[in-house]
Protein backbone atom coordinates (compact mmCIF):
# COMPACT_ATOMS: atom_id res chain seq x y z
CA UNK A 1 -0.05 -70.25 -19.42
CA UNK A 2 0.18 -66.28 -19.59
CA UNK A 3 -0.19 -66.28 -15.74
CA UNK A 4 2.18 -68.44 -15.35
CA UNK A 5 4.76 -66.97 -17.26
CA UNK A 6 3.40 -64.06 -15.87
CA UNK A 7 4.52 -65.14 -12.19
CA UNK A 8 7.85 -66.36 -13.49
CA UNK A 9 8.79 -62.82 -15.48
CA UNK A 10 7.41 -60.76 -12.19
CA UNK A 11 10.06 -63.20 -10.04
CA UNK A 12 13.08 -62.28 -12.43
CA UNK A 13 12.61 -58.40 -12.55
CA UNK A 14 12.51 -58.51 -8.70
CA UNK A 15 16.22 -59.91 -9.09
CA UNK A 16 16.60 -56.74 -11.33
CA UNK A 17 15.53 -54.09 -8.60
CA UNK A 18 17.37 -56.21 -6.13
CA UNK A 19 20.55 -55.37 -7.95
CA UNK A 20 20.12 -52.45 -8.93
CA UNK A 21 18.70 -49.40 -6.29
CA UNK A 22 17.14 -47.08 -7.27
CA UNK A 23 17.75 -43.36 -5.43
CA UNK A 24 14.00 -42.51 -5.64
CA UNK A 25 14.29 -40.55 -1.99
CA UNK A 26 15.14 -36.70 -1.63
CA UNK A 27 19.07 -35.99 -2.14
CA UNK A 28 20.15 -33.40 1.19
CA UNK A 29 22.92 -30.97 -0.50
CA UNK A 30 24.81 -29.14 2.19
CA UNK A 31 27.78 -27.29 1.40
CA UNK A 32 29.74 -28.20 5.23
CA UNK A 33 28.55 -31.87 4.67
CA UNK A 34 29.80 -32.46 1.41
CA UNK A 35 33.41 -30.82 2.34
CA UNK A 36 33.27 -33.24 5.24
CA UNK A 37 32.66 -36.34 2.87
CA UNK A 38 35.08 -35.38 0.70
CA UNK A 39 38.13 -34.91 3.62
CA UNK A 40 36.91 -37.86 5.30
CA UNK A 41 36.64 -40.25 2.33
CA UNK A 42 40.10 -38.89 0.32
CA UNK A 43 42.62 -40.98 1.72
CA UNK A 44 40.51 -43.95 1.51
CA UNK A 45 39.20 -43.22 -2.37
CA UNK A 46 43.23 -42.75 -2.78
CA UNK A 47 43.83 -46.20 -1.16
CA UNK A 48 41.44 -47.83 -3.20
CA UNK A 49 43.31 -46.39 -6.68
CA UNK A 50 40.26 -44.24 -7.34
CA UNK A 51 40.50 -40.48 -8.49
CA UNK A 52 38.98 -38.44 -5.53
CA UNK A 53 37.93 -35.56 -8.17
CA UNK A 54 35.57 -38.29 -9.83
CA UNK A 55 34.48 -40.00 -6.60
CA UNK A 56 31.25 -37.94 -4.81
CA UNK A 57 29.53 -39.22 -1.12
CA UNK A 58 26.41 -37.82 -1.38
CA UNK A 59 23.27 -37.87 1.21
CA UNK A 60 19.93 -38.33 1.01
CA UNK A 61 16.85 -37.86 3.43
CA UNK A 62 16.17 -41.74 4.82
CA UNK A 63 16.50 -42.77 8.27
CA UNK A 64 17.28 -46.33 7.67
CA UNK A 65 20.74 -47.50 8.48
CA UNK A 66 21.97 -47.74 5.13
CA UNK A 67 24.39 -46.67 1.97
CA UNK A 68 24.45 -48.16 -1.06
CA UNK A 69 26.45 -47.50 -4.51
CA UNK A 70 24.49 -47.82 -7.78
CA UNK A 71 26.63 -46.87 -10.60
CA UNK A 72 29.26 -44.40 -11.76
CA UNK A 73 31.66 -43.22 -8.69
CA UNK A 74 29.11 -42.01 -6.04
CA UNK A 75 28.30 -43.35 -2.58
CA UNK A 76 24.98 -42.72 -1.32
CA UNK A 77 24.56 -42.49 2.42
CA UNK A 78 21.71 -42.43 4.19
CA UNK A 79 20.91 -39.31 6.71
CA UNK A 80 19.69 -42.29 9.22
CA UNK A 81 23.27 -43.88 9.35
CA UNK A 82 24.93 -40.67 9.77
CA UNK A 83 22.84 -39.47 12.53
CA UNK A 84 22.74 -43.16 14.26
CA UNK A 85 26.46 -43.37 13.77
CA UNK A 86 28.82 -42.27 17.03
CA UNK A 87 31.50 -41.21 15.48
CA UNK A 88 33.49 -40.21 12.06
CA UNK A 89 35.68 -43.60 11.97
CA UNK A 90 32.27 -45.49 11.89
CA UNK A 91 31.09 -43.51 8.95
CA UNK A 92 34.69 -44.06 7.47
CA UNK A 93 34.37 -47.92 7.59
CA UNK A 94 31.03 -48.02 5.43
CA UNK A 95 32.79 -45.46 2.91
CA UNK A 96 35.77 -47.96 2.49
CA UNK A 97 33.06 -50.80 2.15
CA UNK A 98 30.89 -49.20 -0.78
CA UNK A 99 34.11 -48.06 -2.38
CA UNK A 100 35.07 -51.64 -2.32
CA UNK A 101 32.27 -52.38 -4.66
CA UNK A 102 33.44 -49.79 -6.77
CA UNK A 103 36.57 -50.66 -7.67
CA UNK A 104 35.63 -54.26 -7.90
CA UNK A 105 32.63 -53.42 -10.28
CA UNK A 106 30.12 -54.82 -9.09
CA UNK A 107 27.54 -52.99 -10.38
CA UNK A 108 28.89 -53.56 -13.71
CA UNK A 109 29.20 -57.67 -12.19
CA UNK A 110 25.43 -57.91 -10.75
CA UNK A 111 24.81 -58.29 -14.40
CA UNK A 112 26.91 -61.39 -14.27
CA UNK A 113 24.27 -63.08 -11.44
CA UNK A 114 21.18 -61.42 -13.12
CA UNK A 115 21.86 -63.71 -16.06
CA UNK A 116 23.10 -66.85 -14.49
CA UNK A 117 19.48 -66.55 -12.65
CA UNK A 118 17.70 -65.82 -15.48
CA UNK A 119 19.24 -68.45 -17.44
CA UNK A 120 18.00 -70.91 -14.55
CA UNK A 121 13.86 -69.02 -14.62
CA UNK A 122 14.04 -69.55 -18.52
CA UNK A 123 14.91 -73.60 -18.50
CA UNK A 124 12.28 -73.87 -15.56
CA UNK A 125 10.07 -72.50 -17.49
CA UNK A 126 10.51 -73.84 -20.85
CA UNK A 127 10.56 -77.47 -18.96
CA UNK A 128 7.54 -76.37 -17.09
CA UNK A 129 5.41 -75.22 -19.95
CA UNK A 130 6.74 -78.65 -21.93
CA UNK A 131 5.26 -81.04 -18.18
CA UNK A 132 2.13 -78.66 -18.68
CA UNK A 133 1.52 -79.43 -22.43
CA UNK A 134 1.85 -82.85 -22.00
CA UNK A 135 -0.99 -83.10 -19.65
CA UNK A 136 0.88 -82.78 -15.60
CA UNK A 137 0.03 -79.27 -14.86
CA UNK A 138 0.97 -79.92 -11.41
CA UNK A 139 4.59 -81.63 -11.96
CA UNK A 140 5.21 -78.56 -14.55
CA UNK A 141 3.62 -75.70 -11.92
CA UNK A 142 6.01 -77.22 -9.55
CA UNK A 143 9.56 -77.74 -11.58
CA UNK A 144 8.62 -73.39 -12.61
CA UNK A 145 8.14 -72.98 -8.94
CA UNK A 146 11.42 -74.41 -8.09
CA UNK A 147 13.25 -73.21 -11.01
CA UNK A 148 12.58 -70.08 -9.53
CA UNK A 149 13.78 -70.48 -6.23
CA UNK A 150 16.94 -72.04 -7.73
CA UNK A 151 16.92 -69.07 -9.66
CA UNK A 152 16.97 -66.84 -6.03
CA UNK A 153 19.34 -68.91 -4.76
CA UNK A 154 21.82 -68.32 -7.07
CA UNK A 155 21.58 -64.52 -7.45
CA UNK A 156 21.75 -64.07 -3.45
CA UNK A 157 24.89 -66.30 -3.25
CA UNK A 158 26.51 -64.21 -6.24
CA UNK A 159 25.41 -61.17 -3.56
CA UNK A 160 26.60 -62.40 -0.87
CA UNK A 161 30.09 -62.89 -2.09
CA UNK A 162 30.51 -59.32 -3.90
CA UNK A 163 29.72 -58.32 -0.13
CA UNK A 164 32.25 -60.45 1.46
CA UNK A 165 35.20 -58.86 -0.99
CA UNK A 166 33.63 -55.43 -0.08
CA UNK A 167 34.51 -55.57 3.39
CA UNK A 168 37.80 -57.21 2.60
CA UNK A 169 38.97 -54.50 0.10
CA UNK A 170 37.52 -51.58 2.84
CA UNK A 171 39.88 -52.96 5.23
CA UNK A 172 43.03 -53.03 2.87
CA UNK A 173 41.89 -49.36 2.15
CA UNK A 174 41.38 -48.53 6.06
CA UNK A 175 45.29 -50.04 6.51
CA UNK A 176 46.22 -48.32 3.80
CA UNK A 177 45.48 -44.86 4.48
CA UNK A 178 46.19 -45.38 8.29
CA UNK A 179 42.29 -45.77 9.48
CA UNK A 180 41.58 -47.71 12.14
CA UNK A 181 38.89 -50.66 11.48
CA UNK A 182 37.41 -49.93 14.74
CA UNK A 183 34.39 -48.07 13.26
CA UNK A 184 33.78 -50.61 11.11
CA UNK A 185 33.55 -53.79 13.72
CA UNK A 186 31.58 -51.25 15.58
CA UNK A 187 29.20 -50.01 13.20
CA UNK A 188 28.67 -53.75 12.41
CA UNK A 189 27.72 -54.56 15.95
CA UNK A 190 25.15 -51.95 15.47
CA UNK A 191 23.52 -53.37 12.49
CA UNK A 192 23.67 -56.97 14.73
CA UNK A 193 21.70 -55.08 17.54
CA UNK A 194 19.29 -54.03 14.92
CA UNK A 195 18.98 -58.01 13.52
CA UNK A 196 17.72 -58.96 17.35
CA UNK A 197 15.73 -56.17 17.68
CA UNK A 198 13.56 -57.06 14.71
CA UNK A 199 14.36 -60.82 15.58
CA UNK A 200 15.89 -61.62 12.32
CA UNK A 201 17.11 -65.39 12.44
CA UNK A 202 21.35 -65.47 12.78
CA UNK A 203 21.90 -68.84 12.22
CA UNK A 204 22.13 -69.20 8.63
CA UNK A 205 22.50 -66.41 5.69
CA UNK A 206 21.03 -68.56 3.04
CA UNK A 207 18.27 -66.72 1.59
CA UNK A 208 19.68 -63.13 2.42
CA UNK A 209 22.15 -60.45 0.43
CA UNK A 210 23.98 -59.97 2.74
CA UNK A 211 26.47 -62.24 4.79
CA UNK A 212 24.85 -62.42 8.34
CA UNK A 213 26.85 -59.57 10.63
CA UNK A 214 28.00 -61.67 13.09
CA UNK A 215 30.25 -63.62 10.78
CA UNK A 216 31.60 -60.27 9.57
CA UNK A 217 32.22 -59.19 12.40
CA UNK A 218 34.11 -62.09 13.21
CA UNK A 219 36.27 -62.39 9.86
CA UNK A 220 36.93 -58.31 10.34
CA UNK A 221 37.59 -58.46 13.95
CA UNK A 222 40.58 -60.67 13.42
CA UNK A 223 41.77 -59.08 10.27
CA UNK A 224 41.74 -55.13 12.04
CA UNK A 225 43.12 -56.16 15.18
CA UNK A 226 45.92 -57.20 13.82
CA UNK A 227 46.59 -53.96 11.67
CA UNK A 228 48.97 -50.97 13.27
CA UNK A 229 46.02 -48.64 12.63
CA UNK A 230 43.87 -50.42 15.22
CA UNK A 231 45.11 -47.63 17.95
CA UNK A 232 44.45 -44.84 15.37
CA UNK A 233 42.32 -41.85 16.41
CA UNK A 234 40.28 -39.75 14.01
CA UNK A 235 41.70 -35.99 14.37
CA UNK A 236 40.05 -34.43 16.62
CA UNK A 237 39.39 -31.34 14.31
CA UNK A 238 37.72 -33.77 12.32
CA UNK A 239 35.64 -35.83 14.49
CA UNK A 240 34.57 -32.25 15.87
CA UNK A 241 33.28 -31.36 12.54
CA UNK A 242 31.42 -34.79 12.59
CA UNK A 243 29.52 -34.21 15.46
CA UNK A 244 28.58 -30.40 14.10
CA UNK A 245 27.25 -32.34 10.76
CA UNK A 246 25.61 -34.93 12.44
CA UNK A 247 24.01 -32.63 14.48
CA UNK A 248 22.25 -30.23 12.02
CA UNK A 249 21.28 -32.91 9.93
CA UNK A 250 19.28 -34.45 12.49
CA UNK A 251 17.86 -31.00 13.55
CA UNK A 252 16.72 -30.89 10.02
CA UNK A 253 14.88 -34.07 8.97
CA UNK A 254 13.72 -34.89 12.81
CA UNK A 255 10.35 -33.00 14.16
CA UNK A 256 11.82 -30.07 16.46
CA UNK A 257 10.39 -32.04 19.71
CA UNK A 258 12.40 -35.28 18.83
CA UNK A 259 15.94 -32.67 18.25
CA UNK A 260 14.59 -30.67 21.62
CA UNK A 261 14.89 -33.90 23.47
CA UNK A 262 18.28 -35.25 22.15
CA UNK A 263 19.37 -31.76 22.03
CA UNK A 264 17.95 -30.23 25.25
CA UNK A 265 18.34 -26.18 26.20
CA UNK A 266 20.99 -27.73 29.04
CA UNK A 267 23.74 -28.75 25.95
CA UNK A 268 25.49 -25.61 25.11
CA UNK A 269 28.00 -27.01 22.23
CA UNK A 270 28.35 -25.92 19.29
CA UNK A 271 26.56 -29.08 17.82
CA UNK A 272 23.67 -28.80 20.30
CA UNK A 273 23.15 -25.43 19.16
CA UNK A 274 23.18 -26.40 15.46
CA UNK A 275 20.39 -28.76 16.10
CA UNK A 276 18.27 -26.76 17.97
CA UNK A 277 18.65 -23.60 15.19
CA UNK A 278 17.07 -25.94 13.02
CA UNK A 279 14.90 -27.30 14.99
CA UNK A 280 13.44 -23.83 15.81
CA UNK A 281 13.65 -22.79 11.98
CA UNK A 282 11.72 -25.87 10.99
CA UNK A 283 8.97 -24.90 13.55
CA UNK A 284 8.99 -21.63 12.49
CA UNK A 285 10.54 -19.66 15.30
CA UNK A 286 12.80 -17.60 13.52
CA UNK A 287 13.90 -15.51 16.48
CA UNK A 288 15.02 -18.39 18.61
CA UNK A 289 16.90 -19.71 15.75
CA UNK A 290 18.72 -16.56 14.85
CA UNK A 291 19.59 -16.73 18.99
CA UNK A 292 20.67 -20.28 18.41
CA UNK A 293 22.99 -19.55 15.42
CA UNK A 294 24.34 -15.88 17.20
CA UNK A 295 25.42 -18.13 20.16
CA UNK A 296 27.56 -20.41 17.46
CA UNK A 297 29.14 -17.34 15.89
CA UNK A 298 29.90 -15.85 19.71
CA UNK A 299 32.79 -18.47 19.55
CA UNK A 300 33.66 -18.07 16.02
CA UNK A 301 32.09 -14.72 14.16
CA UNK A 302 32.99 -16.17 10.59
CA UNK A 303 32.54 -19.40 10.67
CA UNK A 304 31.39 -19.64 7.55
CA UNK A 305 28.90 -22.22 7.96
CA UNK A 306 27.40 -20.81 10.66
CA UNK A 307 27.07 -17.28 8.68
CA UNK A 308 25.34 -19.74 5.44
CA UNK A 309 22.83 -20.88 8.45
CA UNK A 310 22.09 -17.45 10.16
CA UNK A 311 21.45 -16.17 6.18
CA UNK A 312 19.31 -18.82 5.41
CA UNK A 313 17.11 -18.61 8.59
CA UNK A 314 17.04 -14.96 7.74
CA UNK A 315 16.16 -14.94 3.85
CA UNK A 316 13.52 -18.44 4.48
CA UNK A 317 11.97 -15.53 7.31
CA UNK A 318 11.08 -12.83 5.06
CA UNK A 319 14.14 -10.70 5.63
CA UNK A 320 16.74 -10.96 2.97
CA UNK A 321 17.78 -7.75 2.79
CA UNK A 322 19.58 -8.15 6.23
CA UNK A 323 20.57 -12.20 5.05
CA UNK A 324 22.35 -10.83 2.36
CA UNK A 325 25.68 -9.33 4.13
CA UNK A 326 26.23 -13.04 6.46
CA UNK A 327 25.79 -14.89 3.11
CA UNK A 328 28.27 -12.40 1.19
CA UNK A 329 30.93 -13.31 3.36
CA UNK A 330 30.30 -17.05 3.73
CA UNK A 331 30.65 -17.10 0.02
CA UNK A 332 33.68 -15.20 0.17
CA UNK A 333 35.51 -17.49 3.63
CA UNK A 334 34.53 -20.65 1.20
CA UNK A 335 35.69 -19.44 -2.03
CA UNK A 336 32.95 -18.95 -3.94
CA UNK A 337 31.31 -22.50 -2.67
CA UNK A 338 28.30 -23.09 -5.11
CA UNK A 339 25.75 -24.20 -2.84
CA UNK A 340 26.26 -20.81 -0.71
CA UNK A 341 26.56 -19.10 -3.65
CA UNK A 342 23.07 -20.47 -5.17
CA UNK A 343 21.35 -19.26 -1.33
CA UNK A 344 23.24 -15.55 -1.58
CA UNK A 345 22.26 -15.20 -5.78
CA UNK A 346 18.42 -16.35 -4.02
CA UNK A 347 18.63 -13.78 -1.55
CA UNK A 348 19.65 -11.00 -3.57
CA UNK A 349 16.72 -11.61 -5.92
CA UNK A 350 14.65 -11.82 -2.85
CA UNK A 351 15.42 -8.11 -1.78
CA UNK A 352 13.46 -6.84 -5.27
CA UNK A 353 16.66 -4.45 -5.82
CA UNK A 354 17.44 -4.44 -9.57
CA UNK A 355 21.07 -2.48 -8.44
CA UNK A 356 21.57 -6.47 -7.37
CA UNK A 357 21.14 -8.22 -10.38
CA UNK A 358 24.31 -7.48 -11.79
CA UNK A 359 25.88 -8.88 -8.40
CA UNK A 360 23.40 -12.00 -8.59
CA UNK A 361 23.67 -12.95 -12.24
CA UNK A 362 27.60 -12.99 -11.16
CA UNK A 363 27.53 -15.08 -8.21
CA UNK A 364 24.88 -17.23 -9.87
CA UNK A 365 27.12 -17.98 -13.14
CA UNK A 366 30.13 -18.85 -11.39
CA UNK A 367 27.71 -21.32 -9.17
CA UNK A 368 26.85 -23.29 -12.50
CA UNK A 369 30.17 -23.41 -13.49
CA UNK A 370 31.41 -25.03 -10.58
CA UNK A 371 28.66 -27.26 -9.69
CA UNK A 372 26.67 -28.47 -12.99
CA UNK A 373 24.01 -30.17 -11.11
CA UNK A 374 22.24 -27.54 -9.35
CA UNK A 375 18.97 -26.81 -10.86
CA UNK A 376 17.96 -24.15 -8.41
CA UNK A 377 20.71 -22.38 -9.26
CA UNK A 378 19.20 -22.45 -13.10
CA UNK A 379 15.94 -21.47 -11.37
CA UNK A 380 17.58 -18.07 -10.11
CA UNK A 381 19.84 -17.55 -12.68
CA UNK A 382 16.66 -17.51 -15.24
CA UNK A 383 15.01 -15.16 -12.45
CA UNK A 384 17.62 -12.56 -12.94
CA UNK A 385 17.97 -12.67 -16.66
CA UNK A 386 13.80 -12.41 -16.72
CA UNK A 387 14.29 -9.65 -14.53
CA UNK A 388 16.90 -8.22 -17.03
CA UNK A 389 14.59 -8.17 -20.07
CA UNK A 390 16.17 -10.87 -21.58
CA UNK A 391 14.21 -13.70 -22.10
CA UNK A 392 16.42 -15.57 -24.29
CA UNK A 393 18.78 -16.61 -21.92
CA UNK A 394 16.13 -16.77 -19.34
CA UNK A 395 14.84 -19.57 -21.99
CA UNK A 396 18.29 -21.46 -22.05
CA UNK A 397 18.63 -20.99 -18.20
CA UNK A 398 15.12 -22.57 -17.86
CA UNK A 399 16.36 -25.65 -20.40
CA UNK A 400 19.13 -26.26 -18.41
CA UNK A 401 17.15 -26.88 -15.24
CA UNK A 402 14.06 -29.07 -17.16
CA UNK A 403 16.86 -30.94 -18.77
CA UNK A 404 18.62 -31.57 -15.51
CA UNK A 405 15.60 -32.65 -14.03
CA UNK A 406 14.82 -34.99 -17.25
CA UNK A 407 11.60 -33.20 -17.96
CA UNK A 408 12.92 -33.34 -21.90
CA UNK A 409 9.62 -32.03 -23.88
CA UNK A 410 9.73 -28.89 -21.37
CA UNK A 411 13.82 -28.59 -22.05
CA UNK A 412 13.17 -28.61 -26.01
CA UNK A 413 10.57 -26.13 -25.82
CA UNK A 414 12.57 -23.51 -24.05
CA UNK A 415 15.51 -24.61 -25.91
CA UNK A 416 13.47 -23.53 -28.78
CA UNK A 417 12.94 -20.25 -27.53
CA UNK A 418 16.22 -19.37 -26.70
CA UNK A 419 17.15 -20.48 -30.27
CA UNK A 420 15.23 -17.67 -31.77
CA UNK A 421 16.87 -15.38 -29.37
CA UNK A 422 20.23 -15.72 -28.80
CA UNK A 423 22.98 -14.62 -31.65
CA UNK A 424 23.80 -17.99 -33.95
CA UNK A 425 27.48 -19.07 -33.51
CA UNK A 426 27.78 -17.88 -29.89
CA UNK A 427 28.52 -20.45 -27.01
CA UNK A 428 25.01 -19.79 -25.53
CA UNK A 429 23.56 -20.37 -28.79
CA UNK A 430 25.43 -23.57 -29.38
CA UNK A 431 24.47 -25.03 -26.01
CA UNK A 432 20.51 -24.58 -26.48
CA UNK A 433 21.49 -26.85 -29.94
CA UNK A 434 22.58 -29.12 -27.69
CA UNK A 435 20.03 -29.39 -25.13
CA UNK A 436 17.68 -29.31 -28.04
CA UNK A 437 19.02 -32.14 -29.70
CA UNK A 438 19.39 -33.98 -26.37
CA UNK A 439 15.89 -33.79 -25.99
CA UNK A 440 14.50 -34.05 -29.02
CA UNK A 441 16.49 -37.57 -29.13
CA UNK A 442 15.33 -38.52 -25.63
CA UNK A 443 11.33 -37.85 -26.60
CA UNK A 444 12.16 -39.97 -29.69
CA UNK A 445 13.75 -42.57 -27.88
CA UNK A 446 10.92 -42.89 -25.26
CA UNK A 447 7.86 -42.72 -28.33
CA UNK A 448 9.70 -45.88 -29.87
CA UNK A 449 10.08 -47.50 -26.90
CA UNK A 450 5.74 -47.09 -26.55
């Protein structure tokens, strides 16, 4: 009986995980990325009623084809769909699709088919077990087995229709803001050309998440075509600083002989030369990928994205002392962006000049301020108060990150420290109590739950 309900409880939490994603893979920050998201997906977060101060698109390292939301207000996009993607407007059509689940909830809803299906597992089982006990083990193994597929049934229909309104409320939002649904219908017909690669049956959805993409691309074909924004065209600006993004992201998860090839010595663009400066950084060329990002700034000396690359191949090289003045002024063209900022407050440390640390523990504070969730940013800020003698705040710097990363018994303990250090009543001192308390409450929570 334990193995069977065993069986039954192991089929229900794989409804869970279906619903809910986890992002277990490696999050890409990139300050020129992120600004791109953020200009790209605006009118479209506006369309859909959102706030686009509370709504992030954020990457991270998986070459599937895929993007996914999984609670609060952030889209998660995989680096494969970007760098398989041809254009901007493509990318723009999945954006307005995961913010249609969004502002319809469903996250919040999934809950809704997670208990109709588990309502359906429980009677099959409670029927089962009663067959069992009354001597038909086989009629009771089989009305659990079936309650179970009911069970399936149920929850994939329930996703299949939350991802029919998603593309319906991305295309209001594409018409809205004056996108054209082209990308979309295209970036569909991609996916389809991925469903007979790997031979995946298209004659029925049943038994799938997802509505098959040839029926999508039929309902969506007939809605965009009729829309005024059908003729749009993406900004050229814009779609030029797609094609820069795409390219250095692929230059920096792909092996440098897989970005060689795409992005062969012959291309002399800007975005070919992005690649191949990270493909020569990653395979530890430093001097060709210096060349690589000099040949960018040629056409534009302060870029300042290209001045945040030719620092970082610099500092990552063993010369920070020299990555230290194209990093100063990237920080300065982007206002004070907190990712750059973070990489110049790094290479500053880096050049073991304590005439710097007054410079770094500035440029590293006004990183945190702006952009909470940066933990190497903690990591450097600690660095330079260590550096400083004080080991207080390097205590409360250190909490930060550990609690940021959720490592809470590491958080408390340097919370701890910084307790007995800093002056009670001040704002630094009243932030370890929090982060103390935090922690203290999350160990608590998780020796209860054992």
């Amino acid at each position: 009986m334990r193995r069977v309900a065993g069986r039954a409880l192991a089929a229900l939490g794989a409804l869970t995980l279906m619903a809910q994603p986890a992002v277990a893979q490696q999050i890409l920050r990139d300050a020129e990325t992120e600004a791109l998201m953020r200009d790209a997906a605006a009118p479209l977060i506006r369309a859909a009623g959102l706030d686009d101060k509370n709504v992030q698109i954020l990457v991270i390292n998986d070459p599937s084809i895929n993007a996914f939301v999984a609670g609060g207000q952030i889209v998660w996009i995989h680096s494969g769909l970007l760098t398989g993607a041809d254009n901007l407007n493509q990318v723009q059509g999945v954006i307005a699709h995961e913010l249609g689940h969004i502002e319809g909830g469903h996250i919040v809803r999934s809950t809704e088919g997670i208990k109709q299906a588990t309502g359906i597992t429980i009677v099959s089982l409670l029927l089962g077990a009663a067959a069992i006990a009354a001597g038909a083990g086989e009629a009771g193994m089989g009305i659990m087995g079936l309650g179970q597929q009911a069970a399936m049934g149920n929850f994939l229909s329930f996703s299949r229709a939350q991802e029919s309104s998603a593309d319906l409320a991305g295309a209001r939002y594409l018409h809205t803001a004056g996108i054209s649904g082209k990308g979309s219908v295209d970036f569909f017909k991609k996916l389809q050309n991925l469903e007979y690669r790997y031979a995946i049956p298209q004659t029925d959805s049943y038994g799938r998440t997802h509505p098959l993409s040839g029926e999508r691309i039929s309902v969506l074909t007939e809605i965009y075509t009729k829309d005024p924004a059908w003729s749009s065209v993406t900004p050229p600006a814009l779609e030029a600083r797609f094609q820069r993004v795409r390219a250095k992201l692929f230059g920096f998860v792909s092996d440098p002989p897989d970005t060689l090839r795409r992005y062969p010595v012959t291309d002399q663009s800007a975005p070919a030369h992005y690649a191949r400066a990270y493909a020569y950084h990653k395979g530890a060329y430093p001097d060709q990928a210096v060349r690589e990002v000099d040949a960018m700034l040629a056409s534009d000396s302060h870029d300042p994205y290209y001045l945040e690359l030719k620092g970082q191949v610099l500092l990552e090289s063993g010369r920070p002392k020299d990555a230290v003045a194209p990093l100063r002024e990237a920080v300065a063209k982007t206002g004070n962006q907190p990712l750059i900022a973070s990489l110049l407050g790094h290479a500053l440390l880096a050049t073991e000049d304590d005439s710097v640390l007054d410079e770094a523990e500035r440029v590293l504070r006004a990183a945190i301020t702006r952009d909470t969730e940066n933990p190497f940013a903690w990591y450097a800020l600690g660095t330079v108060y260590a550096r400083k003698g004080d080991n207080a705040r390097a205590a409360l710097a250190t909490a930060e990150r550990y609690q940021m990363e959720g490592q809470n018994a590491l958080a408390l303990r340097h919370a701890d420290i910084a307790l007995a250090g800093i002056k009670p009543g001040t704002a630094d001192y009243l932030r370890a109590q929090d982060i103390a308390m935090v922690s203290r409450s999350a160990l608590e929570r998780t020796k209860k739950r054992r």
